[in-house]
Every structure is written in structure tokens, then in C-alpha cells.
Protein backbone atom coordinates (compact mmCIF):
# COMPACT_ATOMS: atom_id res chain seq x y z
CA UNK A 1 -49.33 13.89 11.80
CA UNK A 2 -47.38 15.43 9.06
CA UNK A 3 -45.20 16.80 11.76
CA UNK A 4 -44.09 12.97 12.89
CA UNK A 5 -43.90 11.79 9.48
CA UNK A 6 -41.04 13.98 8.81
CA UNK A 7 -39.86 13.52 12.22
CA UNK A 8 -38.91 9.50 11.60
CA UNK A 9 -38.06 9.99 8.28
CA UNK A 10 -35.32 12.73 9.91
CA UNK A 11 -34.19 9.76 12.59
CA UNK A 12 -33.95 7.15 10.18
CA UNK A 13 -32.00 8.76 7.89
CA UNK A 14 -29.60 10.12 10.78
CA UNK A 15 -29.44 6.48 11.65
CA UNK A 16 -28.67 5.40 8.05
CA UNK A 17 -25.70 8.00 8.02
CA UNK A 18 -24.83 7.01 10.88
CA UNK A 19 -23.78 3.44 10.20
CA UNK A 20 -22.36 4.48 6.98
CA UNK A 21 -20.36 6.90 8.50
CA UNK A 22 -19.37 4.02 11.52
CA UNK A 23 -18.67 0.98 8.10
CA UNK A 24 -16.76 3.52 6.00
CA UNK A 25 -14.17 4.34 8.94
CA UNK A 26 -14.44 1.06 10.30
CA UNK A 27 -10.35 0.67 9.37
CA UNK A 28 -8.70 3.29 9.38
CA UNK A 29 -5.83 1.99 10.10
CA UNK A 30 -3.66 3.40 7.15
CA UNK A 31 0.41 2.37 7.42
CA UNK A 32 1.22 4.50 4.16
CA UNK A 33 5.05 3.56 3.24
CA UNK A 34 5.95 0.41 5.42
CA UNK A 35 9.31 -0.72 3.65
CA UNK A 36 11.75 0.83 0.65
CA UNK A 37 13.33 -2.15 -0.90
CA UNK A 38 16.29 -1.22 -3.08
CA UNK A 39 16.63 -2.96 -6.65
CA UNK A 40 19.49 -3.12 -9.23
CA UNK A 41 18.66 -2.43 -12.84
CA UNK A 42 18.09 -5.80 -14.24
CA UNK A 43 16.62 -7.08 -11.26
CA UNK A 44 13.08 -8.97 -11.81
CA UNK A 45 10.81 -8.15 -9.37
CA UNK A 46 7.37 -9.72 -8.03
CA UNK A 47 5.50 -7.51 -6.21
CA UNK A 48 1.92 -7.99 -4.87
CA UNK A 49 0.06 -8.05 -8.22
CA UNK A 50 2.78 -6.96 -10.62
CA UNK A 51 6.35 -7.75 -12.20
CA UNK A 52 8.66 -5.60 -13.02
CA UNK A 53 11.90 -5.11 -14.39
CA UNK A 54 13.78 -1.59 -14.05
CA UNK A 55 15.84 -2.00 -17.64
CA UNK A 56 17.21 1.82 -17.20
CA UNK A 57 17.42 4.87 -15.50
CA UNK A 58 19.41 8.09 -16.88
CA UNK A 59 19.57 10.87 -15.34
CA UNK A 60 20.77 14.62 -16.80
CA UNK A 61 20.94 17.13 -15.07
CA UNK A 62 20.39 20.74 -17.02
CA UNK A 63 20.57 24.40 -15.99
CA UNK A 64 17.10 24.75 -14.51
CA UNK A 65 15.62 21.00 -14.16
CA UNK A 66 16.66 17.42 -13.43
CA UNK A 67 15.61 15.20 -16.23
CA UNK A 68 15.29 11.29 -15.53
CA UNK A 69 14.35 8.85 -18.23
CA UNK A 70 13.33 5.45 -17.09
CA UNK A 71 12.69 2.34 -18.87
CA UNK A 72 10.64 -0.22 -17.30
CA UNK A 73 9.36 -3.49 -18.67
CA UNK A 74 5.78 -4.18 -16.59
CA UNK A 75 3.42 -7.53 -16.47
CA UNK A 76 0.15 -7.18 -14.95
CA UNK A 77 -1.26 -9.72 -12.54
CA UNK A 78 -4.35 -7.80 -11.17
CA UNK A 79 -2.69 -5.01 -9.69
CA UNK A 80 -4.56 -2.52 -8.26
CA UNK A 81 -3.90 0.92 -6.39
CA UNK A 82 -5.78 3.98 -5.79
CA UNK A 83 -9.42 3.22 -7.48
CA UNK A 84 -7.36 2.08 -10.91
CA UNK A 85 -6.67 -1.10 -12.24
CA UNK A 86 -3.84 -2.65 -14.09
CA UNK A 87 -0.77 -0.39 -15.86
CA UNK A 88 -2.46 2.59 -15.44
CA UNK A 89 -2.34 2.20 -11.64
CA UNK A 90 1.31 1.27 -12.14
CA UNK A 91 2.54 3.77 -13.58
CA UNK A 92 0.75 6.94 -11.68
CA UNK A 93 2.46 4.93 -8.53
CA UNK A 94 6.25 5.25 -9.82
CA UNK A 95 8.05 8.76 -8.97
CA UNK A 96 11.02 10.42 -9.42
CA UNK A 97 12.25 11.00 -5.92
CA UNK A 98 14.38 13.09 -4.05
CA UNK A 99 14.24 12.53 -0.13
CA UNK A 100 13.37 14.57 2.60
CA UNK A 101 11.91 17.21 -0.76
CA UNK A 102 9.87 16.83 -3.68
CA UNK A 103 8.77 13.68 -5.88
CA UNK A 104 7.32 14.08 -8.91
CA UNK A 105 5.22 11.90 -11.13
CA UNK A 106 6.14 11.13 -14.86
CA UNK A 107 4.49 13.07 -17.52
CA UNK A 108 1.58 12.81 -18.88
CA UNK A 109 2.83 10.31 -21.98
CA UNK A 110 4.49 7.42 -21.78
CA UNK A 111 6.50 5.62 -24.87
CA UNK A 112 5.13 2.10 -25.23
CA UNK A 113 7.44 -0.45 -26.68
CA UNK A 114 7.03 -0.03 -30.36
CA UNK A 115 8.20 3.96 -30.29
CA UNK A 116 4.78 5.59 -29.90
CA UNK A 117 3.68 7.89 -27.67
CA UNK A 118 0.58 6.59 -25.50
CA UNK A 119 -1.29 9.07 -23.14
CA UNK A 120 -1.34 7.28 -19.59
CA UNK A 121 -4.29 7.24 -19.57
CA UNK A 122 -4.64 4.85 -22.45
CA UNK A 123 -2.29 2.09 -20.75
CA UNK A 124 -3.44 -1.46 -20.81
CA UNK A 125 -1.66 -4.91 -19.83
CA UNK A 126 -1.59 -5.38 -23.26
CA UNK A 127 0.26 -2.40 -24.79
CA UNK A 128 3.73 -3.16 -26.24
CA UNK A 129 6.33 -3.43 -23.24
CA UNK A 130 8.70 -2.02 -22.43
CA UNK A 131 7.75 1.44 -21.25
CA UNK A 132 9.73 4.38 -21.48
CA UNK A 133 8.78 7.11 -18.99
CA UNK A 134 10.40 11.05 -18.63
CA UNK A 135 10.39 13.05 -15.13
CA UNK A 136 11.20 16.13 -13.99
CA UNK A 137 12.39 17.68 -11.13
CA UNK A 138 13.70 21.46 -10.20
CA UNK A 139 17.50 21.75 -10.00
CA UNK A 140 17.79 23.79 -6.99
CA UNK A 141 16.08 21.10 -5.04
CA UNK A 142 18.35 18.43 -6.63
CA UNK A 143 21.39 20.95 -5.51
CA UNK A 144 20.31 21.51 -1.30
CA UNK A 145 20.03 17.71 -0.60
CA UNK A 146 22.85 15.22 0.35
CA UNK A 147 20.94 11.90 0.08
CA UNK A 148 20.63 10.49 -3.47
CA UNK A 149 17.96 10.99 -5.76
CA UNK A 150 16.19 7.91 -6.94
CA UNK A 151 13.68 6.46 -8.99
CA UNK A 152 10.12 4.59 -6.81
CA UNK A 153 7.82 2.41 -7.84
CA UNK A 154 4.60 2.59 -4.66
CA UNK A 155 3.03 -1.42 -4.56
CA UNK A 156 0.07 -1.52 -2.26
CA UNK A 157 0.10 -4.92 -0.05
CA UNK A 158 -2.99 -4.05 2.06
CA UNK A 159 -3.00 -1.34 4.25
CA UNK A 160 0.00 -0.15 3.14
CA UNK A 161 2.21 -0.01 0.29
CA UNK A 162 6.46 -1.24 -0.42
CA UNK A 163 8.62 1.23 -1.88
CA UNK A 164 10.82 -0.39 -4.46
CA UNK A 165 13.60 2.17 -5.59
CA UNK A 166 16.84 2.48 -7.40
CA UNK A 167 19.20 5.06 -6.78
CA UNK A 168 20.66 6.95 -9.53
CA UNK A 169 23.57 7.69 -8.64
């Protein structure tokens, strides 16, 4: 008796991972990156959930690194990415990137709009805009590649997600 008891509780919860397994994957369709769109500096954009306005981008390129120093002014209309909400998603979606190598995300401060240095972590939609953000990127990698480096903010639209960049130089 004990034997059977055990038994259907082992089929049942087979079953029960089973169609969790079976809803979980149930679209996996994934497109990852379906467009880049380029934008100027100035240039107000509506995305899917998010505006944004690249203010400035300055690159400097030192001995060892490539530094890039972006300014970004950001308005939050529900957007959501990766498990997070609002300017926190935002900003852990924007890289500086150099194709066909490395991209790397900003550091792990941002400067908010009134000169004070806010972890990311700490972002809201209602800290003081506009953001200023710092990347880094190794100069050797900078040096090998011929297309040019630029500056991408990720926006998820589904499935997928729209590449908005600037090129910086």
C-alpha cells in the first residue's frame, strides 16, 4: 500500500513538471537584436516604454583604455527589460560598443542631474534627469577594429529588442 502511495505521488509530480516544463518553453522563440536604428545627439526618441534624448557622447581615448562619457536625459513610461522595471532597466540596457568585439556596460554609478553620484541600483523615474554615465573599454580592442565604436541603448519590443546607437566618431 505504502509502496503505491509513493508510486502516484512519483507520477503526479512527473506530470506536474512536466507541464511546467511544456508552459515555460512554450515560446521560445527569442529574435534577440532585430533592428539598430541610428540617432543624432539631440534627437528625441520614443521607444516602446521609454523616451530618450542622447544630449552627449565624448569619447577619450588614453594609453591603456577607451573612456566614453555619455549624457542622457530619460522619461519612464513603464519600461521594462530583463526582470527590472523603470530606469534601472534602462540603464543596465545601454553599452558602450565596439562591433564585431567587446561591449561593455557603464559603471556601477551614475551622476543624476543635480551633480551627485547615485549607485544604479538606486535609479528611479523620479531622480533628477539628466544622467551622466562613464564606460570603459580596452584600447587594444578599440585599435584592431575598422568599424566605429558607438554608444547602444537595448529597448525590448516583445520578443526581441531595437538597438538605438550613435556613433562616436
Amino acid at each position: 500500500m505504502k509502496r503505491k502511495v509513493w508510486l502516484a505521488a512519483a507520477i503526479v509530480l512527473c506530470v506536474l513538471a512536466g507541464l511546467r516544463y511544456w508552459q515555460v518553453n512554450a515560446n521560445p522563440v527569442y529574435r534577440g537584436v532585430d533592428k539598430e536604428i541610428f540617432v543624432k545627439k539631440g534627437q528625441e526618441v520614443h521607444a516602446p516604454g521609454i523616451d530618450f534624448k542622447i544630449l552627449s557622447a565624448k569619447m577619450v581615448k588614453g594609453k591603456e583604455n577607451v573612456y566614453l562619457t555619455v549624457k542622457v536625459d530619460l522619461k519612464d513610461r513603464g519600461y521594462y527589460a530583463d526582470g527590472k522595471h523603470g530606469i534601472i532597466a534602462a540603464v543596465s540596457n545601454m553599452y558602450f560598443n565596439m562591433p564585431y568585439s567587446i561591449s561593455n556596460q557603464s559603471d556601477l554609478y551614475v551622476v543624476d542631474g543635480n551633480g551627485h553620484k547615485v549607485a544604479i541600483g538606486y535609479l528611479t523615474s523620479k531622480t533628477p534627469q539628466p544622467l551622466t554615465l562613464k564606460f570603459d573599454n580596452v584600447r587594444s580592442w578599440y585599435d584592431t577594429e575598422n568599424t566605429p565604436a558607438r554608444f547602444s541603448f537595448l529597448v525590448g519590443d516583445g520578443n526581441g529588442y531595437k538597438k538605438y546607437s550613435i556613433l562616436l566618431e
